[in-house]
PDB file of N, CA and C in Angstrom:
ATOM      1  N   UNK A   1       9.861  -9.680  13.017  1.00  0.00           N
ATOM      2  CA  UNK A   1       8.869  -8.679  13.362  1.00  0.00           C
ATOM      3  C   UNK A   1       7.871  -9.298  14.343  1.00  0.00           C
ATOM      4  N   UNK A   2       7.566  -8.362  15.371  1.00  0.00           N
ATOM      5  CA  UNK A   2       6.268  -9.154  16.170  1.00  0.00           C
ATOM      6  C   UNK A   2       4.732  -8.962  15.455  1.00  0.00           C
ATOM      7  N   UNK A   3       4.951 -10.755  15.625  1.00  0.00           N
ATOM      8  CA  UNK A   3       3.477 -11.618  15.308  1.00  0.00           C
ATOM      9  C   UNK A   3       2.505 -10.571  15.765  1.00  0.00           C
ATOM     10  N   UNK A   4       2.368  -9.966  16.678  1.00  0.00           N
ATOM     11  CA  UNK A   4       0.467  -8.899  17.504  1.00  0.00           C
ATOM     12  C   UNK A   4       1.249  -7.575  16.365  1.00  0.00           C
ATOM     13  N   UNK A   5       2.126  -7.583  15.756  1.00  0.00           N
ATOM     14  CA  UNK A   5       2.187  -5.975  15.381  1.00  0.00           C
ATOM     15  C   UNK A   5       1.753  -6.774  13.795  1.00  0.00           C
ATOM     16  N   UNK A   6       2.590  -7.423  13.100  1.00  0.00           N
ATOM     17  CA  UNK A   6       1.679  -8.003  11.959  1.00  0.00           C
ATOM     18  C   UNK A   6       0.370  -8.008  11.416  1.00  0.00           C
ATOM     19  N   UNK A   7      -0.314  -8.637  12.879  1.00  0.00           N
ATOM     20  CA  UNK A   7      -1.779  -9.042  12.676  1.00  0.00           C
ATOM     21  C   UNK A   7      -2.146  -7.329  12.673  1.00  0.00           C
ATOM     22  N   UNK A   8      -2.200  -6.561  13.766  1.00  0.00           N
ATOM     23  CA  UNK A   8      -2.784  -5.304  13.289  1.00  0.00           C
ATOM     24  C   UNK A   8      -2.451  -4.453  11.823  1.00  0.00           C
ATOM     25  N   UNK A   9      -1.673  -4.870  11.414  1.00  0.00           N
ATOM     26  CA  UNK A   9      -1.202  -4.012  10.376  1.00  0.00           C
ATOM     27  C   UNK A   9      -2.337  -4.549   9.294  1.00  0.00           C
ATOM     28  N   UNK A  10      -2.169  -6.320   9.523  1.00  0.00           N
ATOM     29  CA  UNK A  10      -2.581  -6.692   7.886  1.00  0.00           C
ATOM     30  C   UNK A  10      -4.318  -6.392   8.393  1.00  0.00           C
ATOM     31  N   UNK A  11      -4.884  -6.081   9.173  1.00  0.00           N
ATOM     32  CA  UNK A  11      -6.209  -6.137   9.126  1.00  0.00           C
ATOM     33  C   UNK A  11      -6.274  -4.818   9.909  1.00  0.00           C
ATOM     34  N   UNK A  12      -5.876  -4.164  10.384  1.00  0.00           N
ATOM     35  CA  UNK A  12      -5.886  -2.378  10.449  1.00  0.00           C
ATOM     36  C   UNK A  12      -5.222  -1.469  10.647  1.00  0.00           C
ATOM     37  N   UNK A  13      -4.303  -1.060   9.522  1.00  0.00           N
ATOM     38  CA  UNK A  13      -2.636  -0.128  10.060  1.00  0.00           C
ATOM     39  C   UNK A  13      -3.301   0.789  10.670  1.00  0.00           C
ATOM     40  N   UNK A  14      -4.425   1.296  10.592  1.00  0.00           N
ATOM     41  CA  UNK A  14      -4.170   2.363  11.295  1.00  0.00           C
ATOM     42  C   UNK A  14      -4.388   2.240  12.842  1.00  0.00           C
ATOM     43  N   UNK A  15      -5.179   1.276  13.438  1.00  0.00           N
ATOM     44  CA  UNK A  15      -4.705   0.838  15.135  1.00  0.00           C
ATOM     45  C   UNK A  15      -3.265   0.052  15.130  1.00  0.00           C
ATOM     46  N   UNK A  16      -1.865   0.447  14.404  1.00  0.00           N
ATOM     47  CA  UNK A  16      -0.854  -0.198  14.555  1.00  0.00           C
ATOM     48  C   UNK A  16      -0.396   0.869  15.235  1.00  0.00           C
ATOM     49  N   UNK A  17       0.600   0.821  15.762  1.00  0.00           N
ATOM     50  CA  UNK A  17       1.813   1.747  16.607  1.00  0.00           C
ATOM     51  C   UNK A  17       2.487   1.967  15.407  1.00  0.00           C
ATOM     52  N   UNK A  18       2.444   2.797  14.658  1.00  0.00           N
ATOM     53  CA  UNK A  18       3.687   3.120  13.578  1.00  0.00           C
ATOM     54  C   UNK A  18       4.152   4.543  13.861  1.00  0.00           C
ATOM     55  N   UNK A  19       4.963   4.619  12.781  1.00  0.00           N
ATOM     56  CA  UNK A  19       5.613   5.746  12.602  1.00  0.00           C
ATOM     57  C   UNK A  19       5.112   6.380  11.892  1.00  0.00           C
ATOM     58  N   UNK A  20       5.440   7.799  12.243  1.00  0.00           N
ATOM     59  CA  UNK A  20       4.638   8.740  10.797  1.00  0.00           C
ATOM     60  C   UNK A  20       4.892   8.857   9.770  1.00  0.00           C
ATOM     61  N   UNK A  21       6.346   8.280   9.539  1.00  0.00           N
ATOM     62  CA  UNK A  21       6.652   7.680   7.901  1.00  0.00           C
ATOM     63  C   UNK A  21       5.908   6.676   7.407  1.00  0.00           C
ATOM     64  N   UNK A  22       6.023   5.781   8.231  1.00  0.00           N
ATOM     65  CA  UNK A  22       5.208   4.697   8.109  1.00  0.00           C
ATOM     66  C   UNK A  22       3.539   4.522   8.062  1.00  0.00           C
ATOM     67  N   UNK A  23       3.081   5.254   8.528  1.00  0.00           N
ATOM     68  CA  UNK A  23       1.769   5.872   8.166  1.00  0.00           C
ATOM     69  C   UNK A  23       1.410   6.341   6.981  1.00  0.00           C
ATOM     70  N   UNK A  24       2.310   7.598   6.493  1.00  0.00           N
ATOM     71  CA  UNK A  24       2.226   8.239   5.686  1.00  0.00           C
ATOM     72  C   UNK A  24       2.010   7.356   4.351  1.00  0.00           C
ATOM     73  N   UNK A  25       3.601   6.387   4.317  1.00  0.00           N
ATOM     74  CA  UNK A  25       3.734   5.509   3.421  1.00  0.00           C
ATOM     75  C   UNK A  25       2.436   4.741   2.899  1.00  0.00           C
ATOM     76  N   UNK A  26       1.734   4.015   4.392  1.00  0.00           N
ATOM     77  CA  UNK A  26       0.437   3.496   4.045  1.00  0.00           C
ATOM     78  C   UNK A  26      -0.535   4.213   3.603  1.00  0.00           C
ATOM     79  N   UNK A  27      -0.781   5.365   3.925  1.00  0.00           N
ATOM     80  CA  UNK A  27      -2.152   5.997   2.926  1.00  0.00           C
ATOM     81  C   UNK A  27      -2.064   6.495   2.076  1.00  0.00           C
ATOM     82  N   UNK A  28      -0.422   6.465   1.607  1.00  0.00           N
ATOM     83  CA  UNK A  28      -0.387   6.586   0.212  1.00  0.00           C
ATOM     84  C   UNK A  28      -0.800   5.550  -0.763  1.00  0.00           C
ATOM     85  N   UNK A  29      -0.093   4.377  -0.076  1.00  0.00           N
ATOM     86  CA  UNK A  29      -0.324   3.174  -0.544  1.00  0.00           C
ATOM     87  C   UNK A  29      -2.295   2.860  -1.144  1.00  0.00           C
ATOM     88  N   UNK A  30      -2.926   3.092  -0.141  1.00  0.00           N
ATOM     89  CA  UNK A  30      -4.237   2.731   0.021  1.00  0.00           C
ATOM     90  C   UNK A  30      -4.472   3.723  -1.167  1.00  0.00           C
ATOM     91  N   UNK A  31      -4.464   5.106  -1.008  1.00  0.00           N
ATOM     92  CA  UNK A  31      -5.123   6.138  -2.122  1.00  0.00           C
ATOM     93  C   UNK A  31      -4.492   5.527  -3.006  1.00  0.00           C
ATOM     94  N   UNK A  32      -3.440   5.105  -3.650  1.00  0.00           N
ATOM     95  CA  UNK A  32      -3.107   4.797  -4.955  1.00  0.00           C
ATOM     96  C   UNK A  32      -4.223   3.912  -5.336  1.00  0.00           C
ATOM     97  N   UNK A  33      -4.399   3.033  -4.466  1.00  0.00           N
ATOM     98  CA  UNK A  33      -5.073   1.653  -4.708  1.00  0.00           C
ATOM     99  C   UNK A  33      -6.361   1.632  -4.597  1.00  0.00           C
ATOM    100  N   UNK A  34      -6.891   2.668  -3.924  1.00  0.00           N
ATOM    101  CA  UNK A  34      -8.541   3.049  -4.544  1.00  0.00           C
ATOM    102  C   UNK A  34      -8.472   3.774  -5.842  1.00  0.00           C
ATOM    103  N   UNK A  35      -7.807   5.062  -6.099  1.00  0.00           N
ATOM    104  CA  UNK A  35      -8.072   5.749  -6.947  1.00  0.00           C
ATOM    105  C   UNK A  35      -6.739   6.429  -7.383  1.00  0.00           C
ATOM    106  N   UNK A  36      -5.413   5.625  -8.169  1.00  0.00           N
ATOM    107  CA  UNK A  36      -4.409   6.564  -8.332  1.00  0.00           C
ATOM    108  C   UNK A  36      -4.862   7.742  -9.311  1.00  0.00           C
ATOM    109  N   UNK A  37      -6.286   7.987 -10.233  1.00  0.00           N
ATOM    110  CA  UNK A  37      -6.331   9.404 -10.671  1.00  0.00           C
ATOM    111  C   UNK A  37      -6.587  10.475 -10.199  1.00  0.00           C
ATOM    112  N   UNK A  38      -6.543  10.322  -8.692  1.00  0.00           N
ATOM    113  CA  UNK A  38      -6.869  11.001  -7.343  1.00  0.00           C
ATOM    114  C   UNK A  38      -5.637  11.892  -6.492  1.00  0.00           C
ATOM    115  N   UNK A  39      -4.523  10.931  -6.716  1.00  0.00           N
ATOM    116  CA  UNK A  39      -3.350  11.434  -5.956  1.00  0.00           C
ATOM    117  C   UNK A  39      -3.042  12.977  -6.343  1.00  0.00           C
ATOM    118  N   UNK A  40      -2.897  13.788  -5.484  1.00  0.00           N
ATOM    119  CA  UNK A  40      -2.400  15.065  -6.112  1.00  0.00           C
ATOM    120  C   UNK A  40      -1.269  15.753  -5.670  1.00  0.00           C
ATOM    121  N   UNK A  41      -0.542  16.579  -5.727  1.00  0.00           N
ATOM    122  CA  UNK A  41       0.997  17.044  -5.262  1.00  0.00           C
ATOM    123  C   UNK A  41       0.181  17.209  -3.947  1.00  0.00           C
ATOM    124  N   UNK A  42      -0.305  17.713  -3.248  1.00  0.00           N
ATOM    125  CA  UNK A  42      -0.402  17.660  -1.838  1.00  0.00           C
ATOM    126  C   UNK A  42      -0.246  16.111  -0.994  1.00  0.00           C
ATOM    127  N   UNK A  43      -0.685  15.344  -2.020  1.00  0.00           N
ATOM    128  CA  UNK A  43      -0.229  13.408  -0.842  1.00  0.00           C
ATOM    129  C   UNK A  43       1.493  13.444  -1.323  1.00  0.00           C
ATOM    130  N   UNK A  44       1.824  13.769  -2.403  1.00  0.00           N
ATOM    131  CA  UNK A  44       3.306  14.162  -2.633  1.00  0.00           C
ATOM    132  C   UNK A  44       4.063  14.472  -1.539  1.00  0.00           C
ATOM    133  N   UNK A  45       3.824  15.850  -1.339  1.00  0.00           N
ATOM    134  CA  UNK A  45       4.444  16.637  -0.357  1.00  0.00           C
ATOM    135  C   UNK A  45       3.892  16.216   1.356  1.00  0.00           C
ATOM    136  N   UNK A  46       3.203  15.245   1.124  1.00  0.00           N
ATOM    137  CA  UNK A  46       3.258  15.078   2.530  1.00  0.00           C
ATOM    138  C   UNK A  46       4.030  13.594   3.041  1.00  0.00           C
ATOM    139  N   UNK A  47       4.245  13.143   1.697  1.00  0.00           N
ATOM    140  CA  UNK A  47       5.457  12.126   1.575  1.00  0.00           C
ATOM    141  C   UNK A  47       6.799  12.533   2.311  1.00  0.00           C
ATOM    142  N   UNK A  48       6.826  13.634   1.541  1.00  0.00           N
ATOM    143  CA  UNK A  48       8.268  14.375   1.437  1.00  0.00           C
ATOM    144  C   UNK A  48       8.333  14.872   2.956  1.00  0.00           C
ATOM    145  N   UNK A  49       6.898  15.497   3.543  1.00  0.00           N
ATOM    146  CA  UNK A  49       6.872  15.953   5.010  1.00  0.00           C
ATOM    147  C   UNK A  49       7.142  15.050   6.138  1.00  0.00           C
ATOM    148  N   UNK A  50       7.139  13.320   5.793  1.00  0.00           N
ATOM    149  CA  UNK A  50       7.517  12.844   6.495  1.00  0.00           C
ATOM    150  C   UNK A  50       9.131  12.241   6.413  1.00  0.00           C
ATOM    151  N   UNK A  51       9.895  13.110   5.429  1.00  0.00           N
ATOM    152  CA  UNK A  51      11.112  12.212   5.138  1.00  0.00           C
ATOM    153  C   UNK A  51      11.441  11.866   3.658  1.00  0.00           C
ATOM    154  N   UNK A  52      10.475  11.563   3.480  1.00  0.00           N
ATOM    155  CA  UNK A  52      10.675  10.888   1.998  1.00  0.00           C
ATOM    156  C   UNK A  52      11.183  11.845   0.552  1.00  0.00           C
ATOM    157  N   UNK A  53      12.249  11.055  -0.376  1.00  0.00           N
ATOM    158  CA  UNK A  53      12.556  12.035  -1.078  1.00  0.00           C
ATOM    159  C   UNK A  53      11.783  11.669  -2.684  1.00  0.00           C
ATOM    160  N   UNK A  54      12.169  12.052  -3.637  1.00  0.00           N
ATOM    161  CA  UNK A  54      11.617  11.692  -4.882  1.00  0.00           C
ATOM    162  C   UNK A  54      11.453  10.121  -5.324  1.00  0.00           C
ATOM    163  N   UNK A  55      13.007   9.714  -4.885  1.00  0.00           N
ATOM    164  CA  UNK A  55      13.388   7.855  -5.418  1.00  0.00           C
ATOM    165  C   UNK A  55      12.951   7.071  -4.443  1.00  0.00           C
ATOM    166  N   UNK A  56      12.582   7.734  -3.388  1.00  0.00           N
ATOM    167  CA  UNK A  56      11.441   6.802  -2.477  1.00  0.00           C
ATOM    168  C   UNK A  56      10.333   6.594  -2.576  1.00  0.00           C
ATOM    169  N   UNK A  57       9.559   8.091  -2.862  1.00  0.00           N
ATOM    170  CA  UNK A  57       8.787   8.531  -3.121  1.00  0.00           C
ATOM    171  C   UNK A  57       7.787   7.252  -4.775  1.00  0.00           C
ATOM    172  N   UNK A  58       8.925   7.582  -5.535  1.00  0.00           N
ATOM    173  CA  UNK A  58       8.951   6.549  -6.539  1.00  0.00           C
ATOM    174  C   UNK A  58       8.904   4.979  -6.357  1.00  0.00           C
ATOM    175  N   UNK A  59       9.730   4.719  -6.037  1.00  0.00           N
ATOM    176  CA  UNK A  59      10.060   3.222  -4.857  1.00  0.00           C
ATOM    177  C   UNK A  59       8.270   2.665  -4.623  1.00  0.00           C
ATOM    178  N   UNK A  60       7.801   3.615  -3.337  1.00  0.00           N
ATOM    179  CA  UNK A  60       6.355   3.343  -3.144  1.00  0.00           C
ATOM    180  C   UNK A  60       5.253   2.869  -3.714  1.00  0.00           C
ATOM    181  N   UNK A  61       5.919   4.122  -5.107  1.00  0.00           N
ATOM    182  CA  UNK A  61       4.644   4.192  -6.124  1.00  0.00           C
ATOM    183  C   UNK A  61       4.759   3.202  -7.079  1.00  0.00           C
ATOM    184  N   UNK A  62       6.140   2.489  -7.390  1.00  0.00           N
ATOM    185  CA  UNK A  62       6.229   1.571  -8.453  1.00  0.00           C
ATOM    186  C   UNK A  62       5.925  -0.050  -7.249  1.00  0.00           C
ATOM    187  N   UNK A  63       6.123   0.174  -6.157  1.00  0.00           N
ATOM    188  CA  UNK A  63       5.912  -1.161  -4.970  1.00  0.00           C
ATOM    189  C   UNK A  63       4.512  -1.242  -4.932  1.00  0.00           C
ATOM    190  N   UNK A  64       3.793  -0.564  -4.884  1.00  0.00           N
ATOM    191  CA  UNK A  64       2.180  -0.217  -4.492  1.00  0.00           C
ATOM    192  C   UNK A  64       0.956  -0.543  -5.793  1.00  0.00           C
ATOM    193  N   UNK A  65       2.140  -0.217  -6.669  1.00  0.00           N
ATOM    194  CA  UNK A  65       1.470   0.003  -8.303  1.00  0.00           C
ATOM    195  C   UNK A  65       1.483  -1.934  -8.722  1.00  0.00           C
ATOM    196  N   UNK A  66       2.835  -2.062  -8.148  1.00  0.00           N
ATOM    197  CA  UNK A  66       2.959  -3.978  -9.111  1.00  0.00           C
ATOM    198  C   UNK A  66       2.510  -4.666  -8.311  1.00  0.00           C
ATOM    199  N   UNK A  67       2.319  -4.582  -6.576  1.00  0.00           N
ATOM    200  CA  UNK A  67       0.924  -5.267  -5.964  1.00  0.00           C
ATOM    201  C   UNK A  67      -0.480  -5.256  -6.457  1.00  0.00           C
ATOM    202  N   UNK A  68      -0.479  -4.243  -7.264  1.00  0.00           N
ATOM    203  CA  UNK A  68      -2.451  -3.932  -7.455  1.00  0.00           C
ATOM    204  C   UNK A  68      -1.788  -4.526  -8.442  1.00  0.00           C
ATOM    205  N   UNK A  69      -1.266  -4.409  -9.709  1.00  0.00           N
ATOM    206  CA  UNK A  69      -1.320  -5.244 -10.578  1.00  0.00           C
ATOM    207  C   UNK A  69      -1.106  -6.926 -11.091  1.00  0.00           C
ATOM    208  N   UNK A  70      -0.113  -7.207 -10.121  1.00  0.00           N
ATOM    209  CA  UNK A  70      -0.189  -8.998 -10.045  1.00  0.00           C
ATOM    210  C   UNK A  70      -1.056  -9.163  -8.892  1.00  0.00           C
ATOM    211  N   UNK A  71      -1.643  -9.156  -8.326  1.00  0.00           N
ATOM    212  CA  UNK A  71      -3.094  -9.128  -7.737  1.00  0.00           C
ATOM    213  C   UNK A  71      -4.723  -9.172  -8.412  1.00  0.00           C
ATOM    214  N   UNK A  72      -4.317  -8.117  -9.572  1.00  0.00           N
ATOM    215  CA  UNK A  72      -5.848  -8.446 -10.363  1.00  0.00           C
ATOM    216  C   UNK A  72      -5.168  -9.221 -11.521  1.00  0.00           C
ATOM    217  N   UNK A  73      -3.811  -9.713 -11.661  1.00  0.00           N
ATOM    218  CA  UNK A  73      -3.536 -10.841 -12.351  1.00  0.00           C
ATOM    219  C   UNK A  73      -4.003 -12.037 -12.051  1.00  0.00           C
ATOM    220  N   UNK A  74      -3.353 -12.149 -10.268  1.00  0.00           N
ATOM    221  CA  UNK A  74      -3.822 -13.741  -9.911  1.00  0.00           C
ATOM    222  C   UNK A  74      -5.526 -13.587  -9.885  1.00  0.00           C
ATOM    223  N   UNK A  75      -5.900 -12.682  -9.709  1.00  0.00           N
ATOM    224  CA  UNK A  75      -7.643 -12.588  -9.198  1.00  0.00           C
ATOM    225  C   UNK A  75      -8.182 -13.142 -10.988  1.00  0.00           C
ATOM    226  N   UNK A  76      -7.885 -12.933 -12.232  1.00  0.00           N
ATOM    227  CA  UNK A  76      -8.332 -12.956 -12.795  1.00  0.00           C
ATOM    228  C   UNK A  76      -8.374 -14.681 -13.511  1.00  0.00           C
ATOM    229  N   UNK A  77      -7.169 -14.563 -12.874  1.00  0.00           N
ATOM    230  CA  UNK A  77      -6.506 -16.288 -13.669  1.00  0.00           C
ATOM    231  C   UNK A  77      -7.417 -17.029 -12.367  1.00  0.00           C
ATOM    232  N   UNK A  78      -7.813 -16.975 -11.614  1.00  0.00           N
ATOM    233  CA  UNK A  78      -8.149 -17.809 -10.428  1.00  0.00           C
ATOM    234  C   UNK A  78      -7.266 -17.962  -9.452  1.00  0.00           C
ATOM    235  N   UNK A  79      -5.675 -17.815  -9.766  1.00  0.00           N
ATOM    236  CA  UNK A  79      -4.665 -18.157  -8.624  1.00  0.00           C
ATOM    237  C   UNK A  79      -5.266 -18.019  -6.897  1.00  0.00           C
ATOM    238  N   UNK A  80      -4.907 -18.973  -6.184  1.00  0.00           N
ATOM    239  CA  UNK A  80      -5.109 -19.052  -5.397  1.00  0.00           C
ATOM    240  C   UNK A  80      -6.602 -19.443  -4.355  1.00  0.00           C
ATOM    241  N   UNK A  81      -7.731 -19.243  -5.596  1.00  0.00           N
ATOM    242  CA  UNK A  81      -8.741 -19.792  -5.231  1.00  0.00           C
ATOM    243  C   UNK A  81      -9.180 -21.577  -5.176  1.00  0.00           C
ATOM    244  N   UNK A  82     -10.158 -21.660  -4.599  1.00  0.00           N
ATOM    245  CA  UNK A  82     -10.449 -23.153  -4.389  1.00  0.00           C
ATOM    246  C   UNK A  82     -10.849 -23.883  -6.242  1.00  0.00           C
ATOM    247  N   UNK A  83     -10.733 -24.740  -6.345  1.00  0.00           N
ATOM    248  CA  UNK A  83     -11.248 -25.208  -8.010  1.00  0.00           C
ATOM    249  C   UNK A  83     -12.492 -25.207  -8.112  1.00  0.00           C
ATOM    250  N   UNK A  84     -13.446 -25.289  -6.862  1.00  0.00           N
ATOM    251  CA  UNK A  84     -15.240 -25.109  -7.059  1.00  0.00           C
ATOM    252  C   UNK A  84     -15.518 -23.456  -6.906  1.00  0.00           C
ATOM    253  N   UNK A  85     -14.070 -22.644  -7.119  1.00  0.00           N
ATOM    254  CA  UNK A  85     -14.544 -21.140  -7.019  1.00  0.00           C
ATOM    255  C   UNK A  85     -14.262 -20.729  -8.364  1.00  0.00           C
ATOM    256  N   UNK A  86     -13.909 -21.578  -9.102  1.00  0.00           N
ATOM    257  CA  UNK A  86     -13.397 -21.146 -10.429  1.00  0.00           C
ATOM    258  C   UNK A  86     -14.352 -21.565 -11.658  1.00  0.00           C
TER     259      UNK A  86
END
């Protein structure tokens, strides 16, 4: 993958050149991850408006879901921080 398309993604998808699947995918991603008691059949169906079917749809939500969760795993254990941050 190109290195300049990387860097925009990990620090702002939305100035990336993507696709509108690929878009889509990401602000689903993000709303889960501020507030999944938020999501409502309308971010659903606009999954589906870009392509996406149920087991993708799913796919996302179980990919999106076990990042936030081994994430406030390592955050909690210290993983990855310095030993004078712990």
């Amino acid at each position: 993958m190109d290195s300049e398309l990387v860097e925009v993604i990990k620090y702002d998808y939305e100035k990336a050149p993507l696709s509108a699947q690929d878009r889509a995918m990401l602000d689903f991603a993000i709303r889960l991850t501020e507030d999944a008691t938020q999501i409502r059949k309308t971010d659903l169906d606009g999954l589906r408006s870009v392509g996406f079917d149920d087991v993708a749809i799913l796919q996302i939500t179980l990919i999106a879901s076990w990042f936030n969760y081994i994430n406030r795993v390592a955050d909690a254990l210290g993983v990855g921080r310095d030993a004078d941050d712990s």
